[in-house]
C-alpha atoms as a PDB file:
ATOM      1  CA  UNK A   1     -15.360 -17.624  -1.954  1.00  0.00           C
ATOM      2  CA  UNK A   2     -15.426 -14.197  -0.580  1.00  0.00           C
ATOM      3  CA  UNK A   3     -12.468 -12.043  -2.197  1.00  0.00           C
ATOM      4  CA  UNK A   4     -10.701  -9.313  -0.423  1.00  0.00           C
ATOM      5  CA  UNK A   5      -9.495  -6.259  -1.193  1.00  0.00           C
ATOM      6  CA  UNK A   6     -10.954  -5.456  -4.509  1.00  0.00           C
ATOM      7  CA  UNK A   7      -8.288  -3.017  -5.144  1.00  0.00           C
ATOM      8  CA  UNK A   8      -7.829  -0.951  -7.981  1.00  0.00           C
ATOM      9  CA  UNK A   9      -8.786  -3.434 -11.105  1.00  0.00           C
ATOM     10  CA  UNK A  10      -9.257  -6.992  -8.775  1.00  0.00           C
ATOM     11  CA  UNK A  11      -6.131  -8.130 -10.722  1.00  0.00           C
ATOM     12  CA  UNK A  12      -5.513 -11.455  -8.254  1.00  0.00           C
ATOM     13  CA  UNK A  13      -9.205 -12.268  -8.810  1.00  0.00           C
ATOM     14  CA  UNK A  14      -9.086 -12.250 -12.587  1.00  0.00           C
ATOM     15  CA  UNK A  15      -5.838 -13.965 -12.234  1.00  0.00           C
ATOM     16  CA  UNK A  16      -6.917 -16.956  -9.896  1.00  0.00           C
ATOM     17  CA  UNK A  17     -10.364 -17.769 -10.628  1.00  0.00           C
ATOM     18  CA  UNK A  18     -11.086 -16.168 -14.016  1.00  0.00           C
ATOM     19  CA  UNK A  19      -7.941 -17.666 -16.021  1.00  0.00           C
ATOM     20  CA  UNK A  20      -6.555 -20.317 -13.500  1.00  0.00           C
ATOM     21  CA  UNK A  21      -3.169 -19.051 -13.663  1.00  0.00           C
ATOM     22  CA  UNK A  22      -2.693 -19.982 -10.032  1.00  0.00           C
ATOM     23  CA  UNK A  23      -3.524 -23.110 -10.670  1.00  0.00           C
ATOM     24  CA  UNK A  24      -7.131 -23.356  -8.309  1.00  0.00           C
ATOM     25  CA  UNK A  25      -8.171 -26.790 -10.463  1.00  0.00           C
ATOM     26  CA  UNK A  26      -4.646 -28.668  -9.064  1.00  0.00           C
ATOM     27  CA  UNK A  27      -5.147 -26.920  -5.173  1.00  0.00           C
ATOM     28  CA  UNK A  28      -8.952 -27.523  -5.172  1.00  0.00           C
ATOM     29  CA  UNK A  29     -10.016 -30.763  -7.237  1.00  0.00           C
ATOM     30  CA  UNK A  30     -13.618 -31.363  -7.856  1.00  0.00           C
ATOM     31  CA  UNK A  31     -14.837 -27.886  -7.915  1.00  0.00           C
ATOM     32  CA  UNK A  32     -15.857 -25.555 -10.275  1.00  0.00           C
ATOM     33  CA  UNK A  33     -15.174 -21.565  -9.759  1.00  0.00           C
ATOM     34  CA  UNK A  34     -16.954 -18.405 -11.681  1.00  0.00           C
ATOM     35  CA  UNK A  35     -16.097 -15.168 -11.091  1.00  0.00           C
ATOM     36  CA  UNK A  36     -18.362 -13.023 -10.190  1.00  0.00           C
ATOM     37  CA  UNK A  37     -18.789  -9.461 -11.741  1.00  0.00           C
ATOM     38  CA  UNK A  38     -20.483  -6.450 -11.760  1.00  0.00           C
ATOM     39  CA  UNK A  39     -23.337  -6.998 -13.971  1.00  0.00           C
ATOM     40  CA  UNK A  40     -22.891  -3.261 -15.768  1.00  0.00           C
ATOM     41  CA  UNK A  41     -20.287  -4.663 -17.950  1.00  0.00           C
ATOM     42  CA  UNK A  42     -22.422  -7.239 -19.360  1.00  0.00           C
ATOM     43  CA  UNK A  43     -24.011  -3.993 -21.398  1.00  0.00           C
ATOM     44  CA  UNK A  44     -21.153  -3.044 -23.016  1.00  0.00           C
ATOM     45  CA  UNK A  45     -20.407  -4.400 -26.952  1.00  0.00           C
ATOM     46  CA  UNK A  46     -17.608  -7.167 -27.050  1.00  0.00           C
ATOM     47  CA  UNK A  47     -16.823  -6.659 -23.781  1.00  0.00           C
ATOM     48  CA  UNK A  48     -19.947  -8.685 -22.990  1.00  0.00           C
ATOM     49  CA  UNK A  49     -18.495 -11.272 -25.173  1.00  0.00           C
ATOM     50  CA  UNK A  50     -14.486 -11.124 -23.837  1.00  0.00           C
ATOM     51  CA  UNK A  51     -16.145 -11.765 -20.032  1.00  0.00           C
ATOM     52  CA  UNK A  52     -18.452 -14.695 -21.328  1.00  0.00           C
ATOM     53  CA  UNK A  53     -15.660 -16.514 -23.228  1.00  0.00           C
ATOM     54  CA  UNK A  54     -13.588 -16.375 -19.720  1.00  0.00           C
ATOM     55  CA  UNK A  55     -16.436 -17.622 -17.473  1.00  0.00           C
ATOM     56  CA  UNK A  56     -16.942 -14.832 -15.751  1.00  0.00           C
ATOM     57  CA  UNK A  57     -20.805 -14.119 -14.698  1.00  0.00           C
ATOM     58  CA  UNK A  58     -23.177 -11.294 -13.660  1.00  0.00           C
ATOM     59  CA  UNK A  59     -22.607 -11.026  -9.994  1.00  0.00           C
ATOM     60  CA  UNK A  60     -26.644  -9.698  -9.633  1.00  0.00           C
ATOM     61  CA  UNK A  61     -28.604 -12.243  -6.948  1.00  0.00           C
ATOM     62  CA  UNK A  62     -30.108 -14.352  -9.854  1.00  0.00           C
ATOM     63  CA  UNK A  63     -26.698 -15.588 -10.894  1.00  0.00           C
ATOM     64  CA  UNK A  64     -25.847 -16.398  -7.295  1.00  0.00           C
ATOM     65  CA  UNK A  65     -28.809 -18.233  -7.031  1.00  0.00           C
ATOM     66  CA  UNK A  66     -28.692 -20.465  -9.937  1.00  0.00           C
ATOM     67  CA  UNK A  67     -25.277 -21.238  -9.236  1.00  0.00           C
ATOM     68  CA  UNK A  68     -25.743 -22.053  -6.108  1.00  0.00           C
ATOM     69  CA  UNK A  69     -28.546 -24.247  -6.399  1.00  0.00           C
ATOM     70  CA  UNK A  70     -26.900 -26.212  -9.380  1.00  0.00           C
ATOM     71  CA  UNK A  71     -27.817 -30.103  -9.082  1.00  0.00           C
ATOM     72  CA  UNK A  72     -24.483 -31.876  -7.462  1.00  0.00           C
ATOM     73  CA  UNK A  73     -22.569 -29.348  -6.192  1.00  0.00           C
ATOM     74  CA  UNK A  74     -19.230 -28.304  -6.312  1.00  0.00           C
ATOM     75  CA  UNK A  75     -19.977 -24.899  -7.541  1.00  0.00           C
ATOM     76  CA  UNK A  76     -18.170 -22.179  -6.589  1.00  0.00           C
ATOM     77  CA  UNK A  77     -19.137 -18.561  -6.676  1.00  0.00           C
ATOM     78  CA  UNK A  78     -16.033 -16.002  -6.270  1.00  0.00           C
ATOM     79  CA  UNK A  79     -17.042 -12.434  -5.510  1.00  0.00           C
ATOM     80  CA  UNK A  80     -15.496  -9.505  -4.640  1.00  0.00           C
ATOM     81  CA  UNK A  81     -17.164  -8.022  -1.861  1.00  0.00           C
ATOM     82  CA  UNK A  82     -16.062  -4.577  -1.363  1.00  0.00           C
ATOM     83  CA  UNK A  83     -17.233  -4.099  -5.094  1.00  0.00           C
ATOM     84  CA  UNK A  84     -16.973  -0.786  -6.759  1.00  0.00           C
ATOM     85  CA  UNK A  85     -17.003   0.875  -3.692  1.00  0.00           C
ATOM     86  CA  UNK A  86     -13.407  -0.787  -2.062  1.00  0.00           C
ATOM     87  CA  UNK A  87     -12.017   0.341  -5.778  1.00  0.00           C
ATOM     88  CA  UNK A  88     -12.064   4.077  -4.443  1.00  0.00           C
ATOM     89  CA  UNK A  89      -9.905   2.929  -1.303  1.00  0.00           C
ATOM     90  CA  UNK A  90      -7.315   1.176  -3.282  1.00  0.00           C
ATOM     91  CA  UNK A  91      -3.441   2.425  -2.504  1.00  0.00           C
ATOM     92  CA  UNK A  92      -0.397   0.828  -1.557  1.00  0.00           C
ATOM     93  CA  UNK A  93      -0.369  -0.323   2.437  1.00  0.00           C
ATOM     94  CA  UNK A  94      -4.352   0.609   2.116  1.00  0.00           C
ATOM     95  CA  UNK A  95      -6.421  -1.928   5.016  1.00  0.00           C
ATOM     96  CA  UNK A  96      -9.921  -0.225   4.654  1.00  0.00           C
ATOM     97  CA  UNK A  97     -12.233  -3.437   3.651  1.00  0.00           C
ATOM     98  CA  UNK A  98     -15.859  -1.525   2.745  1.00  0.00           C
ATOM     99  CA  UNK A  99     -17.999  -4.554   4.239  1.00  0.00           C
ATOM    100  CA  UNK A 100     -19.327  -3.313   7.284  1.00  0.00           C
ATOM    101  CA  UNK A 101     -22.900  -2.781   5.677  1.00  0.00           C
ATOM    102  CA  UNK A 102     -22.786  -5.057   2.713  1.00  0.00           C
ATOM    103  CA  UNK A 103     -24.771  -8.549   3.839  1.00  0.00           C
ATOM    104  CA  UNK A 104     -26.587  -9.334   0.766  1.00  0.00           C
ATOM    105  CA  UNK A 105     -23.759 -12.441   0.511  1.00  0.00           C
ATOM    106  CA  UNK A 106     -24.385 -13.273   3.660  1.00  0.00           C
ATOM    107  CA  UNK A 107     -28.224 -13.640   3.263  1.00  0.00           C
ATOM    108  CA  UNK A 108     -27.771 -15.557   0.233  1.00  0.00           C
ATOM    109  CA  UNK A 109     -25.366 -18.233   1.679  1.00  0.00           C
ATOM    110  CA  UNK A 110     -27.923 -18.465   4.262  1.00  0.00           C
ATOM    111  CA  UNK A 111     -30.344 -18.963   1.738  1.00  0.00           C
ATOM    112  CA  UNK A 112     -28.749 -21.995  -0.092  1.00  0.00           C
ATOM    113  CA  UNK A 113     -26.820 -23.443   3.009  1.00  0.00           C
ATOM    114  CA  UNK A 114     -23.616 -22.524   1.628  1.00  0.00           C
ATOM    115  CA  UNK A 115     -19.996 -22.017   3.310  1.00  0.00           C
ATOM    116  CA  UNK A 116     -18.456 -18.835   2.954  1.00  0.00           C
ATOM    117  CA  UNK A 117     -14.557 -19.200   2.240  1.00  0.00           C
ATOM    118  CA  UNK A 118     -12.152 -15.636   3.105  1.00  0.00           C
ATOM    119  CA  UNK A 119      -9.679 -15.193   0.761  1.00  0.00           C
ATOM    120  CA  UNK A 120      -7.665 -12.036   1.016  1.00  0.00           C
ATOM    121  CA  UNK A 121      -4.571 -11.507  -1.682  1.00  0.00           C
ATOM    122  CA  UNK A 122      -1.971  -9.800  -0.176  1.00  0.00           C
ATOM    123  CA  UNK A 123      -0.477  -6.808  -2.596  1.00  0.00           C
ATOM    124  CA  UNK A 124      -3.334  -6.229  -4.791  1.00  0.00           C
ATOM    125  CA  UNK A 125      -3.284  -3.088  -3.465  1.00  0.00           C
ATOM    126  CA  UNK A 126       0.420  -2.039  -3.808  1.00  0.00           C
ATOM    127  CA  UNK A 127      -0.096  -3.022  -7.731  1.00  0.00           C
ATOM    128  CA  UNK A 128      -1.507   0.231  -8.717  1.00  0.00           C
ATOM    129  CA  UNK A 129      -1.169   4.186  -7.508  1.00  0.00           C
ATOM    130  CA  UNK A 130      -4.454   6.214  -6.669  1.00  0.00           C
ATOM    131  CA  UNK A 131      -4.908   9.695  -6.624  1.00  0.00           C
ATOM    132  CA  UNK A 132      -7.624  10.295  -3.875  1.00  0.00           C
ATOM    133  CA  UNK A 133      -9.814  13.726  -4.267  1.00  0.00           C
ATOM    134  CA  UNK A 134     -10.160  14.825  -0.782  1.00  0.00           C
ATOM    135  CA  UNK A 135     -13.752  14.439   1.120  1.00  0.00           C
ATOM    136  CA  UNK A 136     -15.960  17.119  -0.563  1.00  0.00           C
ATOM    137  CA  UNK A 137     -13.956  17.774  -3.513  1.00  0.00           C
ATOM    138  CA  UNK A 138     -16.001  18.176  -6.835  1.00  0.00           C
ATOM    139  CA  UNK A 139     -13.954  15.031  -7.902  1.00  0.00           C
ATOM    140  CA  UNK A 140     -14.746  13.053  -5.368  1.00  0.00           C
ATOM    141  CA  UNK A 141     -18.596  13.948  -5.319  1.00  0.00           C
ATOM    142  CA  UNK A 142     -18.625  13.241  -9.074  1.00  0.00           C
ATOM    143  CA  UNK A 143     -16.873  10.014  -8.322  1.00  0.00           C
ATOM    144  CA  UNK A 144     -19.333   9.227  -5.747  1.00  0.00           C
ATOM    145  CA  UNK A 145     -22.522  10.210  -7.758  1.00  0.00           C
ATOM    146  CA  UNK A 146     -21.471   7.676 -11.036  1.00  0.00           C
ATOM    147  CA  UNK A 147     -21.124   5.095  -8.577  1.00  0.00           C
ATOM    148  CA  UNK A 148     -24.510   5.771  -7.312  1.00  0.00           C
ATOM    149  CA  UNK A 149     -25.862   6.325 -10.721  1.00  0.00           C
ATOM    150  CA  UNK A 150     -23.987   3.358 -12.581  1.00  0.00           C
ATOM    151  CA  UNK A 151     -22.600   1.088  -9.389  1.00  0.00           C
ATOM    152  CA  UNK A 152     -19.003   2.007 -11.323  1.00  0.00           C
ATOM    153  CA  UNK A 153     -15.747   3.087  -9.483  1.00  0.00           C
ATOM    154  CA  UNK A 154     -13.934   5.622 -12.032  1.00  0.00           C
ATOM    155  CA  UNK A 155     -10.210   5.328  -9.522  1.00  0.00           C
ATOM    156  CA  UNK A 156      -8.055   7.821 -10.609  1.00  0.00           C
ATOM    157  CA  UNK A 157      -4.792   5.452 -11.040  1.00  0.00           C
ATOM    158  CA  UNK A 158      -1.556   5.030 -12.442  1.00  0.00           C
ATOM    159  CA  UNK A 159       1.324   2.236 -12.681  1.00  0.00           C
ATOM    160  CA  UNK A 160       4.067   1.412 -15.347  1.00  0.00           C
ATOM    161  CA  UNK A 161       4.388   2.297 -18.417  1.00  0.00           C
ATOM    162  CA  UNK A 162       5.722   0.609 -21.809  1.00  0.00           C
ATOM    163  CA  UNK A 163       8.925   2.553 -21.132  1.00  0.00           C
ATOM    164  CA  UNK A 164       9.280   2.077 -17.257  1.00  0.00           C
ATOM    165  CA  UNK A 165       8.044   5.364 -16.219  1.00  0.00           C
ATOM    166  CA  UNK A 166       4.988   5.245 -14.668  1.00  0.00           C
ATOM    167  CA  UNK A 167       2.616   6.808 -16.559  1.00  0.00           C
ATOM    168  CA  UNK A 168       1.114   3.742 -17.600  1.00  0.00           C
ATOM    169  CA  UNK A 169      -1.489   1.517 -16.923  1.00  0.00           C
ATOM    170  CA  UNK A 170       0.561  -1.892 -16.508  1.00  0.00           C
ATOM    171  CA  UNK A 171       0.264  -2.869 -12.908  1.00  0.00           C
ATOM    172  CA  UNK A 172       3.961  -2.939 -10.649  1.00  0.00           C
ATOM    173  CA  UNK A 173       6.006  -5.797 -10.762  1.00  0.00           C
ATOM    174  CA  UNK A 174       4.458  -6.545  -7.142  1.00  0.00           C
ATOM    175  CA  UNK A 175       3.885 -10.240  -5.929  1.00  0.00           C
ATOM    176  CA  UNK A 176       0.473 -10.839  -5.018  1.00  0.00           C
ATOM    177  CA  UNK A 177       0.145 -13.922  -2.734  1.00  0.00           C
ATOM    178  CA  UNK A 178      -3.310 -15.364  -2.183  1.00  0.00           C
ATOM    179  CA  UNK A 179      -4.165 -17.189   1.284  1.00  0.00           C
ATOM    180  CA  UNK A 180      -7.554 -19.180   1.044  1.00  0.00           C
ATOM    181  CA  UNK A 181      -9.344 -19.413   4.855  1.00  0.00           C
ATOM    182  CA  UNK A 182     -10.991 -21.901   6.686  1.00  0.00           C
ATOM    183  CA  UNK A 183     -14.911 -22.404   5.174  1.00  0.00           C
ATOM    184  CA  UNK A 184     -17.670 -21.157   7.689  1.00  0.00           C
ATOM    185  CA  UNK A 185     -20.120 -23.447   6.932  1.00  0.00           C
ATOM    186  CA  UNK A 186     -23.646 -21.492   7.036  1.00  0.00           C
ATOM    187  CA  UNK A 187     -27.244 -23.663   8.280  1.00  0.00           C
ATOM    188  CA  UNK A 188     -29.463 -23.471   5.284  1.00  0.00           C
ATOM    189  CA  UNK A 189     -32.182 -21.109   6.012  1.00  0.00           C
ATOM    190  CA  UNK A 190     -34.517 -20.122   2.870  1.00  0.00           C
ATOM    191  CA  UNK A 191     -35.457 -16.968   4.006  1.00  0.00           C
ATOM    192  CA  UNK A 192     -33.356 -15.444   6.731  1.00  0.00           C
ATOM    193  CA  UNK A 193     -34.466 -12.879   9.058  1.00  0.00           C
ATOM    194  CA  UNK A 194     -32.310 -10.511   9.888  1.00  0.00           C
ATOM    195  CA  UNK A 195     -31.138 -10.821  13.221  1.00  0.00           C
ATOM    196  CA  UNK A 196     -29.542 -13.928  11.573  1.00  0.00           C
ATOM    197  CA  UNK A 197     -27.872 -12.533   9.076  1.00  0.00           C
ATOM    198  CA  UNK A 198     -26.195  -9.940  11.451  1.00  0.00           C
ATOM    199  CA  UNK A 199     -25.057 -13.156  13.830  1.00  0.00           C
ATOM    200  CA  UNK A 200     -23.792 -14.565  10.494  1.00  0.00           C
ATOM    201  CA  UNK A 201     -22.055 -11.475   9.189  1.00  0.00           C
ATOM    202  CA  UNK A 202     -20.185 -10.649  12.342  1.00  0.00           C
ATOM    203  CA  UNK A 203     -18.939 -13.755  12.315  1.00  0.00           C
ATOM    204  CA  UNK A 204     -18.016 -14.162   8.612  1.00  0.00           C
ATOM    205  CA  UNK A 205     -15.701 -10.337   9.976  1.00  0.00           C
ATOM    206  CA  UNK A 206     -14.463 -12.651  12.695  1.00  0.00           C
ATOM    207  CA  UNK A 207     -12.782 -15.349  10.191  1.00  0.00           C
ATOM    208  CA  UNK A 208     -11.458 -12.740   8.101  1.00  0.00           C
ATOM    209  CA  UNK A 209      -9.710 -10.212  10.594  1.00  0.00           C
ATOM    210  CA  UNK A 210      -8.324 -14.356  11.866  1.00  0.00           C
ATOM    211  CA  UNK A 211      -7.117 -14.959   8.444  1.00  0.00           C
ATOM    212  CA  UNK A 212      -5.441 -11.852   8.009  1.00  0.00           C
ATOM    213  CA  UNK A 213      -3.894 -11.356  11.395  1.00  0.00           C
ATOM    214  CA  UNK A 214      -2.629 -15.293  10.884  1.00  0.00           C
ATOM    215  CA  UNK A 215      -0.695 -13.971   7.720  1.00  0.00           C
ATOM    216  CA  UNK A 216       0.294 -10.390   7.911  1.00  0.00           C
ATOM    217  CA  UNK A 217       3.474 -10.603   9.136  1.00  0.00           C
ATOM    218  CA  UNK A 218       4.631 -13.075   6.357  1.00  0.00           C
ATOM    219  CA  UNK A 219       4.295 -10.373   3.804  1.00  0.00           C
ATOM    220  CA  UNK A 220       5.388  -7.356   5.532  1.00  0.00           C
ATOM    221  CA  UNK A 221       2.570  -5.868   7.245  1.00  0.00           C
ATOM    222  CA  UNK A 222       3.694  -4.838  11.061  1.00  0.00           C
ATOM    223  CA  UNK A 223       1.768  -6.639  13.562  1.00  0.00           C
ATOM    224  CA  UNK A 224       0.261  -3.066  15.066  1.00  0.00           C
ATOM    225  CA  UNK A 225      -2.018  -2.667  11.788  1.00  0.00           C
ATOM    226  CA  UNK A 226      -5.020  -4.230  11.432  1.00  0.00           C
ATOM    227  CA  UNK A 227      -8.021  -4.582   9.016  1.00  0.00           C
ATOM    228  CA  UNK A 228     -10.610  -1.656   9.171  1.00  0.00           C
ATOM    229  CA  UNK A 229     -13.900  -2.285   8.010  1.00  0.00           C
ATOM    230  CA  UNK A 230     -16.255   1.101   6.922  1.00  0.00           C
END
């Protein structure tokens, strides 16, 4: 399951396939779901431990593998595939998806034979404010050179507070509504070249900008906007 946007903190991801409050075991009996994260966080002290003890798992191509490959199926592999990067694009009415050059899920669906599932949550984005440095700005390059350096986004955000004001770090009360896309089942090929997975990526854009086009104007998004993918 391919998760879209990441916004600020991935709030609808933790929230549907981490901890199940959605209820994904009732909507999709028989399978199993682990969310997939940046492997980083894995290093730090009882944080290691918090993410373990929810299921979550290191979202580096190992862990893909083995899940993938699990005897008997029904394993299911949710990961957020902007990553770090998407985090930095995160506003409210933001529609920049940065997938345009990330294929490394592609290639490994290829790989095992697996179906790639869209999933985009509709107002993760409007759950947190962003201050964006400007192009250039020493902010900006020094958030740009820790995510090179570490793969971490450091946003600069901002929501509610304790108190109401916002100042804090709670997210808005914002509904966040989840629609879950038709599978595009993938041919199983163990080492793809890459001419295949380009065929395979544009078409895994195709079903997306579909999903979200199908949906948009249920939740308030006018029908002249559209996805754009960097």
């Amino acid at each position: 399951m391919c998760l879209h946007p990441h916004g600020v903190l991935s709030v609808s991801a933790f929230g549907n396939f981490a901890i199940d409050a959605s209820g994904f075991g009732v909507l999709f009996p028989g399978l199993r779901v682990w969310l997939l994260t940046l492997p980083a966080w894995f290093r730090v002290p009882l944080l290691r431990e918090y993410l373990l003890a929810g299921g979550l798992v290191s979202s580096d191509r190992r862990s893909l593998d083995y899940l993938l490959s699990r005897p008997g199926g029904g394993h299911v592999a949710a990961i957020v595939v902007g990553g770090a990067p998407e985090a930095l694009e995160a506003e409210p009415g933001a529609l920049r998806m940065r997938i345009r050059h990330r294929t490394g899920f592609v290639r490994c669906a290829l790989h095992h034979g697996a179906s790639l599932v869209p999933v985009f949550s509709f107002g993760e984005n409007e759950l947190f404010h962003q201050r964006r440095p400007p192009p250039g700005s020493a902010l900006r390059m020094l958030q740009e050179r820790v995510l090179r350096m570490l793969g971490l986004a450091l946003p600069l955000f901002h929501a509610r507070g304790v108190f109401q004001y916002d100042l804090g770090l709670l997210p808005f009360r914002r509904a966040v509504c989840s629609v879950v896309g038709r599978p595009l089942q993938l041919p199983r090929v163990p080492n793809p070249p890459p001419e295949a997975v380009s065929l395979w990526h544009i078409r895994y854009l195709r079903r997306l900008q579909e999903l979200f086009e199908r949906h948009k104007e249920e939740f308030g998004i006018p029908k002249e906007r559209h996805l754009h993918f960097l």
